[in-house]
N, C-alpha and C. Protein backbone atom coordinates (compact mmCIF):
# COMPACT_ATOMS: atom_id res chain seq x y z
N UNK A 1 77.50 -129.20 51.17
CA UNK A 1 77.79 -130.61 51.25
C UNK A 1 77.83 -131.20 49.85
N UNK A 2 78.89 -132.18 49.88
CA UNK A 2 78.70 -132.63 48.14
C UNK A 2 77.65 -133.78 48.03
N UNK A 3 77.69 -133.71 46.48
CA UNK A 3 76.24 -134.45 45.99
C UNK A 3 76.55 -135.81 46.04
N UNK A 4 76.46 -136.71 47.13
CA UNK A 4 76.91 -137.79 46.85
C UNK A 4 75.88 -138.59 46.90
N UNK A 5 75.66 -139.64 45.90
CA UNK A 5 74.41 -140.77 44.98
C UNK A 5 74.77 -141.89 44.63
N UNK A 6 73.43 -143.15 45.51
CA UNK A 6 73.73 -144.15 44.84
C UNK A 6 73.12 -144.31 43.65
N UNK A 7 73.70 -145.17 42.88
CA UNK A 7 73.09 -145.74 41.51
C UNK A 7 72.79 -146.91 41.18
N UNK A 8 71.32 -147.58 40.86
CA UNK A 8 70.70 -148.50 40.61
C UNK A 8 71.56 -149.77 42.18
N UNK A 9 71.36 -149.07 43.61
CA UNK A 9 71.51 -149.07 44.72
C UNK A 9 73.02 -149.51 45.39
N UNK A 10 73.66 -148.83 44.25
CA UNK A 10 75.26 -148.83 44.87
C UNK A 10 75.30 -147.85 45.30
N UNK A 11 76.14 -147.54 46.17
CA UNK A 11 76.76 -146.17 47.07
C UNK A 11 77.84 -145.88 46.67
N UNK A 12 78.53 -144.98 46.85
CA UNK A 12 79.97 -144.59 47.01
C UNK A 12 80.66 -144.85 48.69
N UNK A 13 81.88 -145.58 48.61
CA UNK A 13 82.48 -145.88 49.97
C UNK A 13 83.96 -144.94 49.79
N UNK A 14 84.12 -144.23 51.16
CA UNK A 14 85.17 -143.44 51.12
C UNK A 14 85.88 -144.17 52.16
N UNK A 15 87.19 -143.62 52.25
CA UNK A 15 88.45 -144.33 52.99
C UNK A 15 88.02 -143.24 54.04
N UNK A 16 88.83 -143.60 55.39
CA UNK A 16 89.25 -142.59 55.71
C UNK A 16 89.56 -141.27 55.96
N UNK A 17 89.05 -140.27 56.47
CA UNK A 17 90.01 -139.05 56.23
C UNK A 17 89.67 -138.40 54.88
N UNK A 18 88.77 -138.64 54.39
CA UNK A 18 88.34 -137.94 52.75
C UNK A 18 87.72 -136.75 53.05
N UNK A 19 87.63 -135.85 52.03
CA UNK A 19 87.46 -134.43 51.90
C UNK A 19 86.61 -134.34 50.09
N UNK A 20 85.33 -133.84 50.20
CA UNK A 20 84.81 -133.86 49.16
C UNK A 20 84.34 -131.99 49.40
N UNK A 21 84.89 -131.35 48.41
CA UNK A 21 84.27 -129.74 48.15
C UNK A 21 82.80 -129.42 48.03
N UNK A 22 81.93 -128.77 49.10
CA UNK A 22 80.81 -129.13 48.60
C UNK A 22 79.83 -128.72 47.02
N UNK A 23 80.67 -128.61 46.51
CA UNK A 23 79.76 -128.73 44.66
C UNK A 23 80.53 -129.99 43.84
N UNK A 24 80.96 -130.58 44.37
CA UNK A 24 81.88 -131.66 43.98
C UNK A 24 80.13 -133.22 44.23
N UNK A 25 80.70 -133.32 43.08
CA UNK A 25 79.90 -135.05 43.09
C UNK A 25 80.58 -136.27 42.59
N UNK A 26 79.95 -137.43 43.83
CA UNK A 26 80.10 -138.52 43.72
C UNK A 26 79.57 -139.07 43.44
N UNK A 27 78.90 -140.45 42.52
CA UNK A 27 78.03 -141.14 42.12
C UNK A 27 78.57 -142.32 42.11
N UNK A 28 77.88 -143.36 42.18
CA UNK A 28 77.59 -144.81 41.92
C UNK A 28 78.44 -145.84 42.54
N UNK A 29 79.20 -146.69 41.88
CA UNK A 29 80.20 -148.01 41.94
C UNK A 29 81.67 -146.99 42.12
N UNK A 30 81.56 -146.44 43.18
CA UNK A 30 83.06 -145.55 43.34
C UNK A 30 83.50 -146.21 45.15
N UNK A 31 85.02 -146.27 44.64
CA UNK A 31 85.70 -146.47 46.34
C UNK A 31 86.77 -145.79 46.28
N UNK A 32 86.81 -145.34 46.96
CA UNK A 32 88.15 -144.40 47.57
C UNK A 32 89.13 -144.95 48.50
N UNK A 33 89.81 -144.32 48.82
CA UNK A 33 90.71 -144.60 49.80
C UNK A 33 90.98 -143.66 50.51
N UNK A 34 91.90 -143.99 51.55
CA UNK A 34 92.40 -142.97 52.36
C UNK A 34 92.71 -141.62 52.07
N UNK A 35 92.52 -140.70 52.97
CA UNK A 35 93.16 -138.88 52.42
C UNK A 35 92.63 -138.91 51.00
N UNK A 36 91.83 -138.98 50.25
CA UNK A 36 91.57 -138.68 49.24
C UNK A 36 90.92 -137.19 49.19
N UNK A 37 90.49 -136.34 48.35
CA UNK A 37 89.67 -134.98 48.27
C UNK A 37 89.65 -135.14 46.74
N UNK A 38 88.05 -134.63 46.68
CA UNK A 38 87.47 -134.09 45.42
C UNK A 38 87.46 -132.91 45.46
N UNK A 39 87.60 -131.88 44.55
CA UNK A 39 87.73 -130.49 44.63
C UNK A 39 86.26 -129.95 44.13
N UNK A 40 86.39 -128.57 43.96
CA UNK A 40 85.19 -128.20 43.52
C UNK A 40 84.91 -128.23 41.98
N UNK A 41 83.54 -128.41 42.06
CA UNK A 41 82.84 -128.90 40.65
C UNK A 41 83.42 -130.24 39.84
N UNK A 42 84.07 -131.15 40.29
CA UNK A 42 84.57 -132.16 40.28
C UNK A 42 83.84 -133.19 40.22
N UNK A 43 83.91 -134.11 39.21
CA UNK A 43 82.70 -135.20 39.08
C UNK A 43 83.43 -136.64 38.98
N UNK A 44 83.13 -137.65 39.82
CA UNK A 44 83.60 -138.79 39.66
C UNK A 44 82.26 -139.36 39.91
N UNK A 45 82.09 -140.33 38.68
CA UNK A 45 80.67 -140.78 37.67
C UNK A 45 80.80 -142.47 37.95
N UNK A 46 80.15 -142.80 38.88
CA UNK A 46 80.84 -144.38 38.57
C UNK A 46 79.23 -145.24 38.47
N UNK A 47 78.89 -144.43 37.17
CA UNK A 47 77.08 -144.85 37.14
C UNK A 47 77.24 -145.91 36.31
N UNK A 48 78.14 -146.09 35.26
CA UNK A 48 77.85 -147.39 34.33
C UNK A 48 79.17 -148.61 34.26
N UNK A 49 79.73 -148.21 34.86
CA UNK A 49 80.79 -148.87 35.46
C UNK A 49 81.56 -148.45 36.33
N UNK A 50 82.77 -149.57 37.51
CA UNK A 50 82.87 -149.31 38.70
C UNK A 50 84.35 -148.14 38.72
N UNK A 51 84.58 -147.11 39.55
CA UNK A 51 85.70 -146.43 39.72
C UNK A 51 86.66 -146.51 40.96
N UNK A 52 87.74 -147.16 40.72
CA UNK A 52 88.49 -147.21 41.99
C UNK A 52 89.56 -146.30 42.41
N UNK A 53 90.07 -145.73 43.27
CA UNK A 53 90.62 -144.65 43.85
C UNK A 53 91.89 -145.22 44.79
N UNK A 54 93.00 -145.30 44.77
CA UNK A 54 94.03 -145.62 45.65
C UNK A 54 93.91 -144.28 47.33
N UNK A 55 94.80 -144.44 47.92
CA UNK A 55 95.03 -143.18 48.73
C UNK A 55 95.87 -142.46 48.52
N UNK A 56 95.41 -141.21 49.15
CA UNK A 56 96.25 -139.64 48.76
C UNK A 56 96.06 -139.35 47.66
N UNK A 57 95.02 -139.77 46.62
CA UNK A 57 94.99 -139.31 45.82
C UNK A 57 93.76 -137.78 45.41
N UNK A 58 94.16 -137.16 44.55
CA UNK A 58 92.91 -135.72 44.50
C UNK A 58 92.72 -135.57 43.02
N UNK A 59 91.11 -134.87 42.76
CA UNK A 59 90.41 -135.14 42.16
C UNK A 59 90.00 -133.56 42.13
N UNK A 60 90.81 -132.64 41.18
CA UNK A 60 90.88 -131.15 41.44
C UNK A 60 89.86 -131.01 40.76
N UNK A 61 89.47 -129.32 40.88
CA UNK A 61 88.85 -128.39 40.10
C UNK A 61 87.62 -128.63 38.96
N UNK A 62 87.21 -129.12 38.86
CA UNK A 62 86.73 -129.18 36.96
C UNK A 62 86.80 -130.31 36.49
N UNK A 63 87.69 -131.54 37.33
CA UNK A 63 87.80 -132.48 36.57
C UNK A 63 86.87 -133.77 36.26
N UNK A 64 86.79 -134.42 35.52
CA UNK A 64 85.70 -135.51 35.39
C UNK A 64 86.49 -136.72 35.15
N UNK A 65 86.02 -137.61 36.67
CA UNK A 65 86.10 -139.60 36.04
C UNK A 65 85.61 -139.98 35.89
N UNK A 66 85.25 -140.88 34.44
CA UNK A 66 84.38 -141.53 34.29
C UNK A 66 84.58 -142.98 33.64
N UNK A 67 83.50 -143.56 32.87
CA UNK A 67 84.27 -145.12 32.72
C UNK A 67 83.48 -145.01 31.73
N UNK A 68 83.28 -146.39 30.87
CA UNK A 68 83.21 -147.21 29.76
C UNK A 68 81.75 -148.13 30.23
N UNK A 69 80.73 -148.21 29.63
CA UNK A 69 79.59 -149.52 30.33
C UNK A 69 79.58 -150.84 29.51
N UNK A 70 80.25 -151.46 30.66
CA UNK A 70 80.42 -152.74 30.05
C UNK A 70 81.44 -152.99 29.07
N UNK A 71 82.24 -151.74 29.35
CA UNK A 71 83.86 -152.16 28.82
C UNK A 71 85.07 -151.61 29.65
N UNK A 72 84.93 -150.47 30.05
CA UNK A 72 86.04 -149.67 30.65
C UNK A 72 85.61 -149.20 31.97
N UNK A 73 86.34 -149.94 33.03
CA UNK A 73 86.46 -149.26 34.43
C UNK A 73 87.47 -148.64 34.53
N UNK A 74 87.78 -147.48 35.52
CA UNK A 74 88.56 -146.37 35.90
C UNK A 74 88.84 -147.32 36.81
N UNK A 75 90.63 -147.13 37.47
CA UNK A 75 91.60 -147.51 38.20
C UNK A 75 92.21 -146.08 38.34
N UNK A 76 92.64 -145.57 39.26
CA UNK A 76 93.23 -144.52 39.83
C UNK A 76 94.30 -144.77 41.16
N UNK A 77 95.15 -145.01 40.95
CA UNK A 77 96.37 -145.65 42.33
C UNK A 77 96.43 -144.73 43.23
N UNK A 78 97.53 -144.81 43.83
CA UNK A 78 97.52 -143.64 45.15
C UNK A 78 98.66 -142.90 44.96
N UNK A 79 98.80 -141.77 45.54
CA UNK A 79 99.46 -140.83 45.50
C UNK A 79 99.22 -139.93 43.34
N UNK A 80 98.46 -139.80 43.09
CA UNK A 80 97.87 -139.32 42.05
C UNK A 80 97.28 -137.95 42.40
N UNK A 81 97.54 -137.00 41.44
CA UNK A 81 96.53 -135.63 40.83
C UNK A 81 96.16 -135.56 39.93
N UNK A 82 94.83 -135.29 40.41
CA UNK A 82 94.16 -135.36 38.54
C UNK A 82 93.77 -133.80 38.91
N UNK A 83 94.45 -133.63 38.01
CA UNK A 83 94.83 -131.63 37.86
C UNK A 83 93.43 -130.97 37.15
N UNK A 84 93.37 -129.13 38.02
CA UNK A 84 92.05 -128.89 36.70
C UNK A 84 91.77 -129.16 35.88
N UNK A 85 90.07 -129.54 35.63
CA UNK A 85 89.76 -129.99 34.17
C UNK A 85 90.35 -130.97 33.31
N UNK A 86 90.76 -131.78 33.88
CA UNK A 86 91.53 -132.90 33.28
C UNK A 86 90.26 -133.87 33.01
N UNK A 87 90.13 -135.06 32.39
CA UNK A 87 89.24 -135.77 31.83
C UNK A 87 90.04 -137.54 32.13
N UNK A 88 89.90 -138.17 33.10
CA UNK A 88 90.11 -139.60 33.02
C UNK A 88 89.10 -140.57 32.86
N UNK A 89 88.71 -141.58 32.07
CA UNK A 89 87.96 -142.05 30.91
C UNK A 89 88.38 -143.38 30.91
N UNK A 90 87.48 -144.65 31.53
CA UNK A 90 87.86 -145.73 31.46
C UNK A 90 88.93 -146.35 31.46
N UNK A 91 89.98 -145.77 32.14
CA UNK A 91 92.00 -145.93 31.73
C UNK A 91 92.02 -146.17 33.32
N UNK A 92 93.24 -146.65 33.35
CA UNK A 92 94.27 -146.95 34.84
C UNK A 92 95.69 -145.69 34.56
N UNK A 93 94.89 -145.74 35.80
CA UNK A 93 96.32 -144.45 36.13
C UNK A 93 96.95 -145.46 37.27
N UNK A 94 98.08 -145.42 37.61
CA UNK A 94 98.67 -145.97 38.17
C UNK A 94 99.51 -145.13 39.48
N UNK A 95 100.41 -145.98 40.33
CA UNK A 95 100.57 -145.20 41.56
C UNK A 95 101.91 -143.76 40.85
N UNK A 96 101.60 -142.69 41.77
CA UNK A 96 102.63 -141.43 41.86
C UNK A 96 102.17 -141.49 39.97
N UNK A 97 101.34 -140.59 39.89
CA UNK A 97 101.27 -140.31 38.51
C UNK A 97 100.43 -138.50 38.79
N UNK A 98 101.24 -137.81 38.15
CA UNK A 98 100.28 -136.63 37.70
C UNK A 98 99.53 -135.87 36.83
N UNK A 99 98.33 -136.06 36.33
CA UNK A 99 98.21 -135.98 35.03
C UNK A 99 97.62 -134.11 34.89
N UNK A 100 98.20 -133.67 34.23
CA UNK A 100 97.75 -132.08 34.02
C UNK A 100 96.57 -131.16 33.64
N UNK A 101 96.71 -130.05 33.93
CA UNK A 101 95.30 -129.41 33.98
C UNK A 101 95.04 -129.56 32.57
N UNK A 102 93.87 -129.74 32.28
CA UNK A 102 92.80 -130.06 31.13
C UNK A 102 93.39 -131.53 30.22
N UNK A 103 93.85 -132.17 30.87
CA UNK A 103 94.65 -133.42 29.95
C UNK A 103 93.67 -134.33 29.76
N UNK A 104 93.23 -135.33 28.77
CA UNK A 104 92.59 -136.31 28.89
C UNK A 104 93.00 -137.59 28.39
N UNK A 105 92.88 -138.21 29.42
CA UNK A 105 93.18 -139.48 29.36
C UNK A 105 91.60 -140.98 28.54
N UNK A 106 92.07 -141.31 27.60
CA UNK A 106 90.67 -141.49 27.01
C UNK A 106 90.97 -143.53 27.36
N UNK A 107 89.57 -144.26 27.06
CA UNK A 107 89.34 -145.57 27.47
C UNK A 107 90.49 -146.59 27.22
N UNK A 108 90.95 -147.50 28.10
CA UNK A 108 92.04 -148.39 27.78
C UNK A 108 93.61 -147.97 28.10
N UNK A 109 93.39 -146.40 28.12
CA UNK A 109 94.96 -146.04 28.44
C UNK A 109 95.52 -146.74 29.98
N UNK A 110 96.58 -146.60 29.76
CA UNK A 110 97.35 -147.18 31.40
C UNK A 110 98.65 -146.07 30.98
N UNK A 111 98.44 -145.41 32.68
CA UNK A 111 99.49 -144.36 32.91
C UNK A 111 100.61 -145.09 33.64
N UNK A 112 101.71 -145.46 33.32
CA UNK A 112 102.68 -146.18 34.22
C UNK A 112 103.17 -144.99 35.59
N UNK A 113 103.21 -145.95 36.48
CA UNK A 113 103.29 -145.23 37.75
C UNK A 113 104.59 -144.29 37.54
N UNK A 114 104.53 -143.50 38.44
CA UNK A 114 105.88 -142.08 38.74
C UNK A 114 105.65 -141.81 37.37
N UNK A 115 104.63 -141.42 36.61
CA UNK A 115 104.90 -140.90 34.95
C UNK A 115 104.09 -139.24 35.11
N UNK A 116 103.92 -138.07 34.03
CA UNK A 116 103.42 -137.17 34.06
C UNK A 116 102.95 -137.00 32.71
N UNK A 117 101.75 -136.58 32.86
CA UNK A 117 100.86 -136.52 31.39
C UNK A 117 100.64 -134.71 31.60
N UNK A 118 101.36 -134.77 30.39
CA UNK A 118 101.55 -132.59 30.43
C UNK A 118 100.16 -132.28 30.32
N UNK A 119 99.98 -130.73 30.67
CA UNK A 119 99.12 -130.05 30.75
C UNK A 119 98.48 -129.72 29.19
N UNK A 120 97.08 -130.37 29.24
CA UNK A 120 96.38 -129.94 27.73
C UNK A 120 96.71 -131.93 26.65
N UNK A 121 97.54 -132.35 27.46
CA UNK A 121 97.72 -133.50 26.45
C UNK A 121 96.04 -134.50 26.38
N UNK A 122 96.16 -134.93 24.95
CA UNK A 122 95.30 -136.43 24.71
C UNK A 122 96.13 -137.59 24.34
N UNK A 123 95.97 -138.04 25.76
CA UNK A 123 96.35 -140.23 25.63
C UNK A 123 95.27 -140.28 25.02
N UNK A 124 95.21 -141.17 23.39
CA UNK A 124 94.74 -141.36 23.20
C UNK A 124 94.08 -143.06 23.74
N UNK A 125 92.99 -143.76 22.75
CA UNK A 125 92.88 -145.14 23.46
C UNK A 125 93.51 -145.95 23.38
N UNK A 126 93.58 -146.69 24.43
CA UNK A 126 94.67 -148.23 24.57
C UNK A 126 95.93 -147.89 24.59
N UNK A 127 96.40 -146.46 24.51
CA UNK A 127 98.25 -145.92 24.86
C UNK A 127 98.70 -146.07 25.66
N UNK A 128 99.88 -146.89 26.22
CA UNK A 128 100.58 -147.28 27.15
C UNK A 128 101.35 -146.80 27.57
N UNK A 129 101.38 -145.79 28.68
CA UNK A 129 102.89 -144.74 29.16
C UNK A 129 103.60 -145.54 30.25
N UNK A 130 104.66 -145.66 29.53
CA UNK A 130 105.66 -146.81 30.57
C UNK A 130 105.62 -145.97 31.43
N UNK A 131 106.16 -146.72 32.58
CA UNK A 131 106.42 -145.83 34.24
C UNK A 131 107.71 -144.93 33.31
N UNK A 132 107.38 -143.74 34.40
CA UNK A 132 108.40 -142.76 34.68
C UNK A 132 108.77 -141.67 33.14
N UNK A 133 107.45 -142.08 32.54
CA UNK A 133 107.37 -140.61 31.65
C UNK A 133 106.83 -139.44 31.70
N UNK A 134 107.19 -138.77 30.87
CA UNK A 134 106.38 -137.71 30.55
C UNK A 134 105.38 -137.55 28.91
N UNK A 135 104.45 -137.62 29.23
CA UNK A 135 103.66 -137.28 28.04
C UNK A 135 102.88 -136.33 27.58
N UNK A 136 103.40 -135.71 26.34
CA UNK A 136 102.67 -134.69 26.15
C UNK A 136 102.36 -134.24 24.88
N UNK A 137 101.38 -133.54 24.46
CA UNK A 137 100.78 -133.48 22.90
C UNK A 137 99.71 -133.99 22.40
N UNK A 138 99.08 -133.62 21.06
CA UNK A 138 97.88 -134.45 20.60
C UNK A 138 98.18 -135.11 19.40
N UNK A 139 98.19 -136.29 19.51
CA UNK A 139 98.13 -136.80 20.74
C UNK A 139 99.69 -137.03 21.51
N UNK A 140 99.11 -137.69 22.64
CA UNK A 140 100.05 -137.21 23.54
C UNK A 140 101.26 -138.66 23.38
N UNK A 141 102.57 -137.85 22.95
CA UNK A 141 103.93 -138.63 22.68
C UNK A 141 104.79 -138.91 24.04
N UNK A 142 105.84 -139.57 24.03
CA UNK A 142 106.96 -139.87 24.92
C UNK A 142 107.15 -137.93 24.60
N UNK A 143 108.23 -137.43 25.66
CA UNK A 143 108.69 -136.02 25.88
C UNK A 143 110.08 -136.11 26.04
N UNK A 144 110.16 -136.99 27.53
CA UNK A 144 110.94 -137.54 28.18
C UNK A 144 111.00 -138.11 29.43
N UNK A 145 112.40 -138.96 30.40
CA UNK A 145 111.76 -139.45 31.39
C UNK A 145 111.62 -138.48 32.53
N UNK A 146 110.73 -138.54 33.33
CA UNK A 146 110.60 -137.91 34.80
C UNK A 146 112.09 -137.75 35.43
N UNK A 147 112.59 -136.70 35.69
CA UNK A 147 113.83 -136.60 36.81
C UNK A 147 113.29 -136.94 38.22
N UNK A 148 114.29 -136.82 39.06
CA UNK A 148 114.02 -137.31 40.67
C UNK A 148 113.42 -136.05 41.11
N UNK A 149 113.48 -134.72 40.87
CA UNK A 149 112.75 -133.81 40.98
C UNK A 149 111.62 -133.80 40.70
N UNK A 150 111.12 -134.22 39.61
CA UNK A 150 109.82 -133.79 39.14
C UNK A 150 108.83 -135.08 39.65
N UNK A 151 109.79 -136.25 39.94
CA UNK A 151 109.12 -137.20 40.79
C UNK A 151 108.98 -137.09 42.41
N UNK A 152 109.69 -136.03 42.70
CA UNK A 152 109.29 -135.64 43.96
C UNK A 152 108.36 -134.45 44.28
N UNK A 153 107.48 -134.32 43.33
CA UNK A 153 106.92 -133.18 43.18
C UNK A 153 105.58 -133.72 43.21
N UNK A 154 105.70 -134.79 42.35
CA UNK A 154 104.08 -135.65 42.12
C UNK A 154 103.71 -136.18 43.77
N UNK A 155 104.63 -136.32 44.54
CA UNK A 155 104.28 -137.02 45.84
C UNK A 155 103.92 -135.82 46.49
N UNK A 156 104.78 -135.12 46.28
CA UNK A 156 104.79 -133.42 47.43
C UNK A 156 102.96 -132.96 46.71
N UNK A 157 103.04 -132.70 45.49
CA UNK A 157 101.55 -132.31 45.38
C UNK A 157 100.64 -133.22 46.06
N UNK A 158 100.47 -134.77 46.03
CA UNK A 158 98.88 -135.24 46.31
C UNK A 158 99.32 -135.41 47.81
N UNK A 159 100.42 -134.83 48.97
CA UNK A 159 100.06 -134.79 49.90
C UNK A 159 99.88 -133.73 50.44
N UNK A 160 100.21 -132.28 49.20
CA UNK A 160 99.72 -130.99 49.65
C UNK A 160 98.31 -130.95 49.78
N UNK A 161 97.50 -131.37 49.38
CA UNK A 161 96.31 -131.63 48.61
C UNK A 161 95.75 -131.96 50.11
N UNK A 162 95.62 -133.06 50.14
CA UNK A 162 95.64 -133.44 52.04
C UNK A 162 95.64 -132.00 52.83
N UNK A 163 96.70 -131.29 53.06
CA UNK A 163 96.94 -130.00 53.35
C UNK A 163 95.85 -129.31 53.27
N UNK A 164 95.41 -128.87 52.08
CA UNK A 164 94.87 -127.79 51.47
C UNK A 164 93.60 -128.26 52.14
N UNK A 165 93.24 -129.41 52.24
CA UNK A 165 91.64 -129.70 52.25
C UNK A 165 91.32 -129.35 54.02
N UNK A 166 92.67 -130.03 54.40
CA UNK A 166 92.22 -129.61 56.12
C UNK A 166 91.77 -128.03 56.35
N UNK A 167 92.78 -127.11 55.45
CA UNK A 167 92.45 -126.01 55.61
C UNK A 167 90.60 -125.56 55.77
N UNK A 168 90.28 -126.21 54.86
CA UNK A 168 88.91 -125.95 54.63
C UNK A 168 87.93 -126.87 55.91
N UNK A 169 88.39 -127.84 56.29
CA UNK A 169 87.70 -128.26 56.93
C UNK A 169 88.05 -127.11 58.45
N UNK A 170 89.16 -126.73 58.89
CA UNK A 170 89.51 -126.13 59.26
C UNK A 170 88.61 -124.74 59.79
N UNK A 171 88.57 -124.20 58.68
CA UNK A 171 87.53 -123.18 58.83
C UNK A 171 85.91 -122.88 58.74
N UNK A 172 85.69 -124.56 58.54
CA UNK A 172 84.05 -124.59 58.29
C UNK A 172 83.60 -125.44 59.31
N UNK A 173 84.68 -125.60 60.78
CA UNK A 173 83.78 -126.51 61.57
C UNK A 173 83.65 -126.11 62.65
């Protein structure tokens, strides 16, 4: 079962239909939404400020959200992957965004919706990725824009994700 904790007597509230891996933790000022899943070893930290979660969104492998105290809250829209080991950090990610395995997104950034933050990139702070890019590098530059493919891919993943998790519930009940 995952580690889920209130902090200084907030809870975490889930939507709907959520799926948390059990080595996966939740903490504090966190809300979710609908179909959401945390994966395993997955940490969403919402101890010193609050973290919000759209629906369909997933929260893979390794990865860590966390915020800013008393400056930077996490915003996370819906239809989002936050890919292995990725790092989101007081920033707004916005809706249909995928950000890549080990990428970090650091305090103040805003991911414009339908955009993709490559695998291994640093947004650095306060960087603004208009909708419908791609960003990638250290730090992490314009690449180019998202095609209709690769924007149909960001939706197809965070509702595979959904998928994947039933599987598990699937076989553990």
């Amino acid at each position: 079962m995952a580690l889920i904790k209130s902090v200084r007597g907030i809870h975490p509230i889930f939507g709907e239909h959520n799926w948390q891996a059990d080595n996966a933790t939740v903490v504090g000022d966190v809300i979710m939404g609908t179909h959401c899943t945390v994966w395993f070893n997955a940490v969403v930290r919402g101890d010193v400020n609050s973290i919000r979660i759209g629906d369909y969104s997933n929260i893979q492998d390794g990865a860590v959200i966390h915020c800013t105290y008393q400056r930077f809250a996490t915003h996370i829209g819906s239809y989002v992957s936050i890919a292995h080991n990725a790092i989101v950090h007081g920033c707004t990610i916005e809706d249909h965004v995928l950000i890549g395995m080990g990428a970090i997104v650091m305090d103040g950034a805003v991911i414009g919706s339908g955009s993709i933050i490559a695998a291994g990139a640093i947004v650095t702070q306060n960087t603004v990725v208009p909708p419908g890019s791609i960003y990638a590098g250290n730090p992490a530059k314009f690449l180019k824009p998202v095609s209709p493919e690769l924007g149909a891919i960001i939706d197809r993943t965070a509702t595979n994700y959904v998928t994947y998790a039933g599987w598990f519930e699937e076989e553990n009940t």
